[in-house]
Protein backbone atom coordinates (compact mmCIF):
# COMPACT_ATOMS: atom_id res chain seq x y z
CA UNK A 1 0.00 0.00 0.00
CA UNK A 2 1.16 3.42 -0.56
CA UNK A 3 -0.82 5.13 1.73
CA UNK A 4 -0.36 4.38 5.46
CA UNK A 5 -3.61 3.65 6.75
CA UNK A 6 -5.32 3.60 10.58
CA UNK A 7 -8.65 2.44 11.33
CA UNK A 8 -10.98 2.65 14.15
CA UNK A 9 -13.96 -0.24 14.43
CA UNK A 10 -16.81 -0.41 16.78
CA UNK A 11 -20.01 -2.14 16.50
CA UNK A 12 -22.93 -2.25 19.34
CA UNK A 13 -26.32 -3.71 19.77
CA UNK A 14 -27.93 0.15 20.52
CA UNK A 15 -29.66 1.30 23.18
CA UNK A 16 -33.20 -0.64 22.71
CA UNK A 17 -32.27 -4.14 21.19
CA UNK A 18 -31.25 -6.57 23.55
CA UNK A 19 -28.74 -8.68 20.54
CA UNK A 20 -26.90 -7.22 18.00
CA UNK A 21 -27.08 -8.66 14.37
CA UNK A 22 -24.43 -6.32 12.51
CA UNK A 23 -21.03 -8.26 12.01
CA UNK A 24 -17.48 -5.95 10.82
CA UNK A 25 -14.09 -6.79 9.20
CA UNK A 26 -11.47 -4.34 9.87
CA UNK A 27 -8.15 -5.80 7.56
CA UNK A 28 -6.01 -2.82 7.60
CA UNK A 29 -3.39 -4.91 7.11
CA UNK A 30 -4.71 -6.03 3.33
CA UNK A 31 -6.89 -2.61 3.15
CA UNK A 32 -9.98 -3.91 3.82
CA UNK A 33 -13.06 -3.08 5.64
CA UNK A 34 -16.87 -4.07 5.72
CA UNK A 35 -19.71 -3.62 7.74
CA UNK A 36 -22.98 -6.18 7.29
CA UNK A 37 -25.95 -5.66 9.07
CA UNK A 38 -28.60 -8.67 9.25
CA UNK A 39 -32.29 -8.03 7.74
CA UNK A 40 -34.21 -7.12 10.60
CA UNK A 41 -37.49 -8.84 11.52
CA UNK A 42 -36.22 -12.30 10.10
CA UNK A 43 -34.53 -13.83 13.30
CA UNK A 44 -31.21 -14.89 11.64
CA UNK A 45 -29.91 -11.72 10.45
CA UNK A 46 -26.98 -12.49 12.89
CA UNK A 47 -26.55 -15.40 11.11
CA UNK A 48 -26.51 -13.92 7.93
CA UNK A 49 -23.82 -11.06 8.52
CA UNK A 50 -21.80 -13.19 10.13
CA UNK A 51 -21.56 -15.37 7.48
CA UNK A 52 -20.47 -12.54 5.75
CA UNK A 53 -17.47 -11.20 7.95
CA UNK A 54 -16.26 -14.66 8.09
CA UNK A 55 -15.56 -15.15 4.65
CA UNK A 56 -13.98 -12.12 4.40
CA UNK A 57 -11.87 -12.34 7.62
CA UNK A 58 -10.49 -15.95 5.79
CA UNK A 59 -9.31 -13.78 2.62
CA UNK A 60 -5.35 -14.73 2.60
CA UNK A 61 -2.95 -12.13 2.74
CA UNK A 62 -0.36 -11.63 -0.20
CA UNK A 63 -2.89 -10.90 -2.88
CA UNK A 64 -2.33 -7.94 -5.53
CA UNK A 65 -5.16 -5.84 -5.44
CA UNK A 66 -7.14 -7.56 -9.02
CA UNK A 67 -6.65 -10.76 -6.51
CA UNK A 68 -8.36 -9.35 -3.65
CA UNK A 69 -11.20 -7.57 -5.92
CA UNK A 70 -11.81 -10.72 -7.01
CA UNK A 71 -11.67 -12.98 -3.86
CA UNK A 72 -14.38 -10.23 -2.61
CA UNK A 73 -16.84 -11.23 -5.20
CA UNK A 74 -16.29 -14.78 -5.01
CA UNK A 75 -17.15 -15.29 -1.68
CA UNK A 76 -19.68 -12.84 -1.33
CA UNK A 77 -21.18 -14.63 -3.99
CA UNK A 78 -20.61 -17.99 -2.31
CA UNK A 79 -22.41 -16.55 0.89
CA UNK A 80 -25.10 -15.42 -1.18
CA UNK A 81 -25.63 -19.06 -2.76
CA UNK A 82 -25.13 -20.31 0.65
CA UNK A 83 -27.74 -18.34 2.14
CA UNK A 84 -30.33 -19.02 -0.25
CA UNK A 85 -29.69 -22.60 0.13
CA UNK A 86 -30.50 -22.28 4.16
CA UNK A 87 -33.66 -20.63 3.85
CA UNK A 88 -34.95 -23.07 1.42
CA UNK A 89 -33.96 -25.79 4.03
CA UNK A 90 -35.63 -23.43 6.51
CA UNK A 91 -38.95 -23.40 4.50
CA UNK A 92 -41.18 -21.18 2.78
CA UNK A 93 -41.02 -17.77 3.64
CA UNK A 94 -37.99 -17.88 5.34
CA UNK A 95 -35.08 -15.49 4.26
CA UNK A 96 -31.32 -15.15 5.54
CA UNK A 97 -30.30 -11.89 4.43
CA UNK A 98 -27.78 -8.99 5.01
CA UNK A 99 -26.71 -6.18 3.74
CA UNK A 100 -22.59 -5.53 3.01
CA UNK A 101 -20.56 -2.31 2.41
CA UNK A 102 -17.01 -2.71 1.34
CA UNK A 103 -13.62 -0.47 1.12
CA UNK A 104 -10.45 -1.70 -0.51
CA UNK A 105 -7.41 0.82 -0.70
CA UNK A 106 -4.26 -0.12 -2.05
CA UNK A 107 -1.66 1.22 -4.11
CA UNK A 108 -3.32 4.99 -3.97
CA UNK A 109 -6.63 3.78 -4.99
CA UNK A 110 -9.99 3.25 -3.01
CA UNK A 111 -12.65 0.42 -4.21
CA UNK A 112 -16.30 0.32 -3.00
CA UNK A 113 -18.77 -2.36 -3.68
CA UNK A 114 -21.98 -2.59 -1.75
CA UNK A 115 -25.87 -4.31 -1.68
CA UNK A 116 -28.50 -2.98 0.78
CA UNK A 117 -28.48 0.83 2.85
CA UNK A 118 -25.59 0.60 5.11
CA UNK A 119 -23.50 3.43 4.01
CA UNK A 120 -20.11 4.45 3.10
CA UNK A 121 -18.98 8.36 3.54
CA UNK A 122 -16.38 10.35 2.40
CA UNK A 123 -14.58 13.30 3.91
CA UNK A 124 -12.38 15.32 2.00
CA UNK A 125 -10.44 18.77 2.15
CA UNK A 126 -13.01 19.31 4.57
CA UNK A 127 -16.39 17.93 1.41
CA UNK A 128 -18.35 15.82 3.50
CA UNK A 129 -20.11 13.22 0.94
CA UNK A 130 -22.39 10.24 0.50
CA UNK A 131 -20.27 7.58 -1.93
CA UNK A 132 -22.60 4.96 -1.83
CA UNK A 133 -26.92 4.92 -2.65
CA UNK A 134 -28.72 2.68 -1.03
CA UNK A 135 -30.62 0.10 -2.44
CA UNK A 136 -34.17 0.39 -0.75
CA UNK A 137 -37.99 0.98 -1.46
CA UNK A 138 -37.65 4.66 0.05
CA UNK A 139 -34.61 5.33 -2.17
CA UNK A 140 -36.57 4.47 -5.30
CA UNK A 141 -39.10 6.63 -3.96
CA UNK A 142 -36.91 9.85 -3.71
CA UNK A 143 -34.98 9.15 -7.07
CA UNK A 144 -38.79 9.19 -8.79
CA UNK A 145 -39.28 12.25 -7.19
CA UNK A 146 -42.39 11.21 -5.28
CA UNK A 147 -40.26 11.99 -1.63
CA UNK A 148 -38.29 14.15 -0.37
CA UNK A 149 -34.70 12.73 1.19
CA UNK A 150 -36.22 14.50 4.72
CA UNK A 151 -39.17 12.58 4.13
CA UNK A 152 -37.86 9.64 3.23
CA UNK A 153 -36.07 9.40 6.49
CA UNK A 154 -39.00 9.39 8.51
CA UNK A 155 -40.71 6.58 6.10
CA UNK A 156 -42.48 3.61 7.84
CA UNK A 157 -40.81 1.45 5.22
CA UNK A 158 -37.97 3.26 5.64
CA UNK A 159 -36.12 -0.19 6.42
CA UNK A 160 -37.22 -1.95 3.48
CA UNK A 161 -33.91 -2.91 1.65
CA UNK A 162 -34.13 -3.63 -2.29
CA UNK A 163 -30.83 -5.82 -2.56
CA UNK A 164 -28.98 -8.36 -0.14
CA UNK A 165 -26.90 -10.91 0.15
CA UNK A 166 -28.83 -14.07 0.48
CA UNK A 167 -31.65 -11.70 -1.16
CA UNK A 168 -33.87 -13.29 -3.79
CA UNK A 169 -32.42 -13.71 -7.37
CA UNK A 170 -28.63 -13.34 -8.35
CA UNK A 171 -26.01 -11.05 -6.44
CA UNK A 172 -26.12 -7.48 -7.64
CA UNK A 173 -23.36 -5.44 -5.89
CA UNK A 174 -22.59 -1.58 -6.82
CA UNK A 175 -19.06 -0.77 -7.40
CA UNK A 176 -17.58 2.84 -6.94
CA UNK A 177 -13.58 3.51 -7.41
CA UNK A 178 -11.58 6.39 -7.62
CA UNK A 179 -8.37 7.72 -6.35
CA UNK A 180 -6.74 7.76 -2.73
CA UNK A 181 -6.08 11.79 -1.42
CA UNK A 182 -3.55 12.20 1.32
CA UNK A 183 -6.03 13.08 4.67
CA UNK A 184 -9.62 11.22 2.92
CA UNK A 185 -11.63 9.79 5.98
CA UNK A 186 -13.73 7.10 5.40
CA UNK A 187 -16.90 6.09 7.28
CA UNK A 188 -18.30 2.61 6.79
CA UNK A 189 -21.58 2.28 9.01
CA UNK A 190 -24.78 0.61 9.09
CA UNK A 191 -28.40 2.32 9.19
CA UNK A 192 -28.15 2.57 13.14
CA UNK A 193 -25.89 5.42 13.07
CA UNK A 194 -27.59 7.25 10.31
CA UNK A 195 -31.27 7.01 11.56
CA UNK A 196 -29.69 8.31 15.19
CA UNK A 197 -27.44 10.81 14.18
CA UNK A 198 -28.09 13.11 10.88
CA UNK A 199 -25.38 13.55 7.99
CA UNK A 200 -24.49 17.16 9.34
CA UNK A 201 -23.90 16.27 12.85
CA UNK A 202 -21.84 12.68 11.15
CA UNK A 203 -19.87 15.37 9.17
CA UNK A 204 -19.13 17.93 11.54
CA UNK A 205 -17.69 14.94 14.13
CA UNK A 206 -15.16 13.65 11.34
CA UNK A 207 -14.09 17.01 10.78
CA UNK A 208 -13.40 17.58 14.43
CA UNK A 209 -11.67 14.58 13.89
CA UNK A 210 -13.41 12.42 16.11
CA UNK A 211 -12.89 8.43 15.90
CA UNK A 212 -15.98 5.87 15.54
CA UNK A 213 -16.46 5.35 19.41
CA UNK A 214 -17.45 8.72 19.43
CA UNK A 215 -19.87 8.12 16.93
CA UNK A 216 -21.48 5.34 18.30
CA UNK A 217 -21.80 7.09 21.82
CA UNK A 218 -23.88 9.79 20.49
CA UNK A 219 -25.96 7.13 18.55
CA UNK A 220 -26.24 5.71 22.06
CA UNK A 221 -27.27 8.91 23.89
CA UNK A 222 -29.93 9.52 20.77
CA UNK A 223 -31.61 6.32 21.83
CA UNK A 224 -30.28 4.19 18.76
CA UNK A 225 -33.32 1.86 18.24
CA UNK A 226 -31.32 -0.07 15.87
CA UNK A 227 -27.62 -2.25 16.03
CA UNK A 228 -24.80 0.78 15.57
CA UNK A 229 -21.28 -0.06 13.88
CA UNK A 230 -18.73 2.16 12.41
CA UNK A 231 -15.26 1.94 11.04
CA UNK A 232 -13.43 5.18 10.23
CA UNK A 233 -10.35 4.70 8.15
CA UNK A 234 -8.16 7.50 8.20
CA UNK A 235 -5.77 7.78 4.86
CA UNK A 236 -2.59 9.76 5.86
């Protein structure tokens, strides 16, 4: 890697839900991160994101960066398949899903590839931004113009996800690249954060230069409803 890189990962169940079914990799070593967070309201999301975080975790070391691109999509793939193939054991109706968020940096270069509405941020030279857009029913919505991205917030299916791994159908993941500048700070979280703590007040802490356990604290003292993780990776 040509950029030295530090990371900061923290991942709790929130202030209402008594277990907490978002899983993380932090791989600074290989730079790689991810945050999964298990489709709510199915009672093996846990299972799901885990699933997840352990086939990245098992990712071998050495690889040039085409090699770890493309050990990413094979086993998220395999998970997918593999998830699919539990709920159909499970029976009808049943679903193991999750979603996945993923940042690879190496050589001066940043890689993102992602399924569902946990989020990845970007700040830089002081540009707070959005780099991924999550795939979900109220997302459609606003992109059709019918709501507002306040409104959609507030949505009562504002949890509805429109992609997933172990989702119905084949793997679909989003891909976003571009190029590595010295100071970027990175923000991989799921929905939990987001849905506690707006964008401005997200921004306005990584521009203090606050790490990701203070992020999750003032999820916490918001009330976070929902699992909170977040891994800040700072690129120096």
């Amino acid at each position: 890697m040509s950029a030295a890189q530090r990371s900061e990962a923290i991942t709790h169940p929130g202030a209402v839900r008594p277990r907490n079914e978002d899983a993380m990799v932090d791989r600074t070593e290989i730079g790689l991160w991810a945050v999964a967070d298990g489709a709510g309201g199915h009672g093996s999301g846990d299972v799901a994101s885990h699933a997840i975080a352990e086939a990245l975790a098992e990712i071998p070391d050495g690889l040039s960066a085409a090699e770890l691109l493309a050990q990413l999509r094979l086993r998220l793939t395999a998970v997918h398949a593999e998830l699919q193939a539990e709920a159909e054991r499970r029976g009808p109706g049943k679903l193991l899903a999750s979603t996945v968020v993923v940042l690879l940096a190496r050589g001066g270069h940043f890689a993102c590839l992602w399924a569902g509405d946990s989020r990845i941020y970007m700040l830089r030279g002081g540009t707070f931004s959005r780099v991924t857009r999550d795939h979900s029913l109220v997302q459609e919505l606003v992109d059709a113009g019918t709501l507002s991205e306040a409104e959609a917030e507030a949505h009562p299916q504002a949890n509805v996800i429109t992609r997933a791994i172990g989702g119905h159908g084949e793997l679909m993941l989003d891909k976003l690249s571009g190029r590595v500048a010295p100071g970027d700070r990175f923000l991989l979280c799921s929905d939990g954060l987001f849905k506690a703590v707006p964008e401005t007040e997200i921004a306005a802490c990584l521009a203090a230069g606050q790490g990701a356990n203070d992020l999750i604290n003032l999820a916490l003292e918001r009330g976070a409803r929902d699992n909170v993780t977040a891994i800040i990776v700072d690129m120096d």
